[in-house]
Protein backbone atom coordinates (compact mmCIF):
# COMPACT_ATOMS: atom_id res chain seq x y z
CA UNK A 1 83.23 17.10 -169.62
CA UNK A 2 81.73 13.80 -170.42
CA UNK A 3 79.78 11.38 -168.51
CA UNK A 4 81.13 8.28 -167.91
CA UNK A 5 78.39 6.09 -167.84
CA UNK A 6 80.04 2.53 -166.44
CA UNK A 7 78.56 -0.21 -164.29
CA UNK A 8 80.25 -2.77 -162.18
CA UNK A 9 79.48 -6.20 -161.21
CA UNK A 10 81.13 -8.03 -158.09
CA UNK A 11 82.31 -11.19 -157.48
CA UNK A 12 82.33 -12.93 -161.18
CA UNK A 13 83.96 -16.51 -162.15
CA UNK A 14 86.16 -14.76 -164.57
CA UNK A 15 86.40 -17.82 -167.00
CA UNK A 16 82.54 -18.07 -167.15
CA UNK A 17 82.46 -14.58 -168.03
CA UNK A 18 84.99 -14.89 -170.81
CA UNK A 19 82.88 -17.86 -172.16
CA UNK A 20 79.94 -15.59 -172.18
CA UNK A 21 81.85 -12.93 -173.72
CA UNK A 22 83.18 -15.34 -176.67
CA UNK A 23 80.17 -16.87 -177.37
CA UNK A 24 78.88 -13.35 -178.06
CA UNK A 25 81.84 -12.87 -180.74
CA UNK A 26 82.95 -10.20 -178.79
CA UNK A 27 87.33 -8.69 -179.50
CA UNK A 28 90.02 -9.41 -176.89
CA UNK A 29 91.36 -5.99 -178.00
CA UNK A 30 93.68 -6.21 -174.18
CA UNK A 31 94.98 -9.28 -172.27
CA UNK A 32 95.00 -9.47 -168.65
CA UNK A 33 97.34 -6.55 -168.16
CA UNK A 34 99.20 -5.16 -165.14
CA UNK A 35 98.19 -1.46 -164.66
CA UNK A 36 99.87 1.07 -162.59
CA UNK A 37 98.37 4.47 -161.54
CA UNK A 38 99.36 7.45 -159.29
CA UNK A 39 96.55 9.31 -157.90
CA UNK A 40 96.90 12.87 -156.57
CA UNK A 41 94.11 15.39 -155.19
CA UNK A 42 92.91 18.33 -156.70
CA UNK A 43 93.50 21.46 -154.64
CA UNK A 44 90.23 23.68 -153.48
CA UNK A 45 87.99 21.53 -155.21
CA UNK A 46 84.42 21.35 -153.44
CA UNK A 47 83.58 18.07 -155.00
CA UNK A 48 84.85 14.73 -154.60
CA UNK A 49 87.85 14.79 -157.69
CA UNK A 50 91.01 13.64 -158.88
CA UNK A 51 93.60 13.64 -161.23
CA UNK A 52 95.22 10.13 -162.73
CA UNK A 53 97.94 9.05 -164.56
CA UNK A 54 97.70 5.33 -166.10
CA UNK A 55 100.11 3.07 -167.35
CA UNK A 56 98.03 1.05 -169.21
CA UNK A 57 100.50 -1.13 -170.68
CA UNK A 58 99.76 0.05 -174.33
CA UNK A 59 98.93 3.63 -173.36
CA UNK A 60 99.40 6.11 -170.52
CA UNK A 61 96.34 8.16 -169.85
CA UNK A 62 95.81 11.57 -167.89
CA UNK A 63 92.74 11.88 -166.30
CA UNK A 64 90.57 14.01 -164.28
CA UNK A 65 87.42 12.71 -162.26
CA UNK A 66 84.82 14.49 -160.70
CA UNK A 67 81.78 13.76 -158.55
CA UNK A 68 78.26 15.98 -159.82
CA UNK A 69 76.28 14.83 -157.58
CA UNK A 70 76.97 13.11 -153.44
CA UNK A 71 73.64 10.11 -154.94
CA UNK A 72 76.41 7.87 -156.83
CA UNK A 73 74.67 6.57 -159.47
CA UNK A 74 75.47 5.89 -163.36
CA UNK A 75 75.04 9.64 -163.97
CA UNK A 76 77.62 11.14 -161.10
CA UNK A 77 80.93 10.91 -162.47
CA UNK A 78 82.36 13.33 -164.81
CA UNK A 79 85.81 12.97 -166.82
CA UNK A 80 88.02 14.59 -168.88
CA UNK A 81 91.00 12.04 -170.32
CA UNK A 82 93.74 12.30 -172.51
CA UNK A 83 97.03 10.28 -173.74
CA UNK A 84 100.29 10.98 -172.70
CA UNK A 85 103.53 9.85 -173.97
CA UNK A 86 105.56 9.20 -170.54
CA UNK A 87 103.62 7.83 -167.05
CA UNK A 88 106.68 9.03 -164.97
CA UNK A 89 107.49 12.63 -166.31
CA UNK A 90 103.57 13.12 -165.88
CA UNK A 91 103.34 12.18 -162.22
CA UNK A 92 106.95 14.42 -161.84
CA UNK A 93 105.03 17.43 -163.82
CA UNK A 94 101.89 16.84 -160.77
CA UNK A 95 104.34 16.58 -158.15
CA UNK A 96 106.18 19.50 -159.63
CA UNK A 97 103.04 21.72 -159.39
CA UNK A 98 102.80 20.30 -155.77
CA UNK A 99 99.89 18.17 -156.24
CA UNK A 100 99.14 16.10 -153.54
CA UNK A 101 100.12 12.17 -154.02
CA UNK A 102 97.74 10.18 -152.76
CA UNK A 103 98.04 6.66 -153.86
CA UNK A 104 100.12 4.32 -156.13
CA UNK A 105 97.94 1.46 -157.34
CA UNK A 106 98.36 -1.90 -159.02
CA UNK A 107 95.26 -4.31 -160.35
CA UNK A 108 94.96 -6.11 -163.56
CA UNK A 109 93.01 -5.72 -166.33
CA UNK A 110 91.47 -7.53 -169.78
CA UNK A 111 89.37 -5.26 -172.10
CA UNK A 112 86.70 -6.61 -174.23
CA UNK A 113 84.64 -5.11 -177.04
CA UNK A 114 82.10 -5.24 -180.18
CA UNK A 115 82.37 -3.34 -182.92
CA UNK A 116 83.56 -0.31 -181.42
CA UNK A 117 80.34 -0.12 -179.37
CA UNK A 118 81.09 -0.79 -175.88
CA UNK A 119 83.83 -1.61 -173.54
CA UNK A 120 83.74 -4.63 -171.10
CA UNK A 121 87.05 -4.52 -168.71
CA UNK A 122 87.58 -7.48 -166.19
CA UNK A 123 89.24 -6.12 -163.12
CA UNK A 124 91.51 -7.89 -160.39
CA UNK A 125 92.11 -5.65 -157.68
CA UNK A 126 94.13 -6.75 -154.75
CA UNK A 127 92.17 -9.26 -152.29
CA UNK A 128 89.21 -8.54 -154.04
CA UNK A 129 87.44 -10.96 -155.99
CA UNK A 130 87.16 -10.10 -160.10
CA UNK A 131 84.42 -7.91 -160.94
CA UNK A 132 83.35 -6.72 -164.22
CA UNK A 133 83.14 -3.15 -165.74
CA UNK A 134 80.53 -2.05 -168.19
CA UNK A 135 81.48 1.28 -170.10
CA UNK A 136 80.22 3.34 -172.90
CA UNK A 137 79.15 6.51 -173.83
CA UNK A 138 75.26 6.47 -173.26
CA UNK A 139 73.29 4.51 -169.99
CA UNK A 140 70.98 2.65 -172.75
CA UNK A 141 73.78 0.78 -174.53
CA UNK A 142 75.49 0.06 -170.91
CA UNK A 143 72.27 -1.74 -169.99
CA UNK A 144 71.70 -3.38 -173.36
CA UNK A 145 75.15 -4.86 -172.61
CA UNK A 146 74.24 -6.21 -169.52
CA UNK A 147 70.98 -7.52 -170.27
CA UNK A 148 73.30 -9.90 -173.08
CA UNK A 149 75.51 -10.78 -170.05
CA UNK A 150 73.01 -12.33 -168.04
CA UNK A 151 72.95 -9.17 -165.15
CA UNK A 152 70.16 -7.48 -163.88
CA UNK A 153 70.82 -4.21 -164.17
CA UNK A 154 69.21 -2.76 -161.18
CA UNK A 155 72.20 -4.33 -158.93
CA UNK A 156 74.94 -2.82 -159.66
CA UNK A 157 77.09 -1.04 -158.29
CA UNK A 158 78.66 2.18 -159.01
CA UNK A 159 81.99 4.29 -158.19
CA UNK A 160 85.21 3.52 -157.37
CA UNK A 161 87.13 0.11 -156.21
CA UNK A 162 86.98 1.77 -152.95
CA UNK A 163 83.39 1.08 -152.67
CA UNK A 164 83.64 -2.87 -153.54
CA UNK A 165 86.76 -2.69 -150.90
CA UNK A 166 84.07 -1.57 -148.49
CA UNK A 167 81.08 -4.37 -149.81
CA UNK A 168 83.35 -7.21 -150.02
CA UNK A 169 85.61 -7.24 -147.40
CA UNK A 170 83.81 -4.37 -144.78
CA UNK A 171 87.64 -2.11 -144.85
CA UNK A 172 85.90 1.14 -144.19
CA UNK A 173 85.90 3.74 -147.19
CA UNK A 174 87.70 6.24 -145.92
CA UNK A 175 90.65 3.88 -144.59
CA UNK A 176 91.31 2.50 -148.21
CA UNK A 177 91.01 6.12 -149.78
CA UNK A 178 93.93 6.81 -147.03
CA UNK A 179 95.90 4.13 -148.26
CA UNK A 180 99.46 5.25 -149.88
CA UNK A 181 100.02 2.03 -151.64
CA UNK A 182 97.63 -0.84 -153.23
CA UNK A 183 99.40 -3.55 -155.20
CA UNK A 184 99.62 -7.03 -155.04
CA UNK A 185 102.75 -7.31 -152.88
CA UNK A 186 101.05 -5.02 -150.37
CA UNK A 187 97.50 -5.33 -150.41
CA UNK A 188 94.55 -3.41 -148.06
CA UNK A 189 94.99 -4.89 -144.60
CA UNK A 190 92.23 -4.73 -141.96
CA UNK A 191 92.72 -2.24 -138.94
């Protein structure tokens, strides 16, 4: 399994950002996108984990997160992913193996990148403010990337939208991981 080494930055001006991204000739390679996953658990695991299916508008991906270590930082999170051809017949086959469904999800996404080096995806979740998501395949080109985007590096924040639910708008962690729904038309409520 790979590391996925990825960074996230709350509460960005997303047209500032784009300005910033453009003026570093970097590739709209995905407009602002409506994504839709299902998330189910994975059985007798020990570790924090779970299995995804995507619609990513272009693609549908399959994949499979997992926790290394409880200290979330920009080493903790495994995955394995993969394409599939059909989002619905692979959340049937999970359901059919009697995964347990935990969560549809909506948010929105744009994808940035330079030559094939790094990934920059602008996320909308709903009521959250946009935050921006820093991915690639080794921690020193992640922070080279945000050094040319104006962050400092050593506040960040790592893991899941679940976490920036809990920063930004205090909805305990464990409430939105309960949640059987997040989209726009019905958004994390407070309790």
């Amino acid at each position: 399994m790979k590391t996925e080494y990825e960074v996230v930055f709350m509460n960005i001006n997303i047209e500032e950002m784009k300005s910033k991204i453009k003026s570093l000739w970097w590739k709209l390679v995905k407009e602002n996108t409506l994504m839709k996953r299902v998330v189910f658990e994975v059985p007798g695991n020990k570790r924090w984990s779970y299995l995804r299916v995507r619609d990513e508008w272009d693609k549908i991906t399959c994949t499979y997160k997992e926790e290394k270590s409880w200290d979330l930082d920009i080493h903790s999170i495994s995955e394995l992913e993969t394409m599939v051809w059909d989002f619905q017949e692979m959340v049937n086959i999970f359901r059919k193996l009697w995964l347990k469904e935990k969560s549809y999800q909506e948010t929105y996404r744009e994808v940035w990148e330079i030559d094939h080096e790094i990934e920059i995806m602008l996320d909308i979740w709903p009521w959250l403010n946009p935050y921006i998501e820093i991915e690639w395949e080794n921690e020193k080109v992640v922070k080279k990337y945000c050094e040319l985007l104006w962050f400092d590096y050593d506040n960040w924040i790592f893991g899941s939208s679940f976490q920036i639910y809990e920063k930004e708008l205090w909805l305990d962690y464990d409430y939105i991981n309960s949640l059987k729904e997040i989209t726009f038309e019905n958004p994390p409520k407070r309790i």
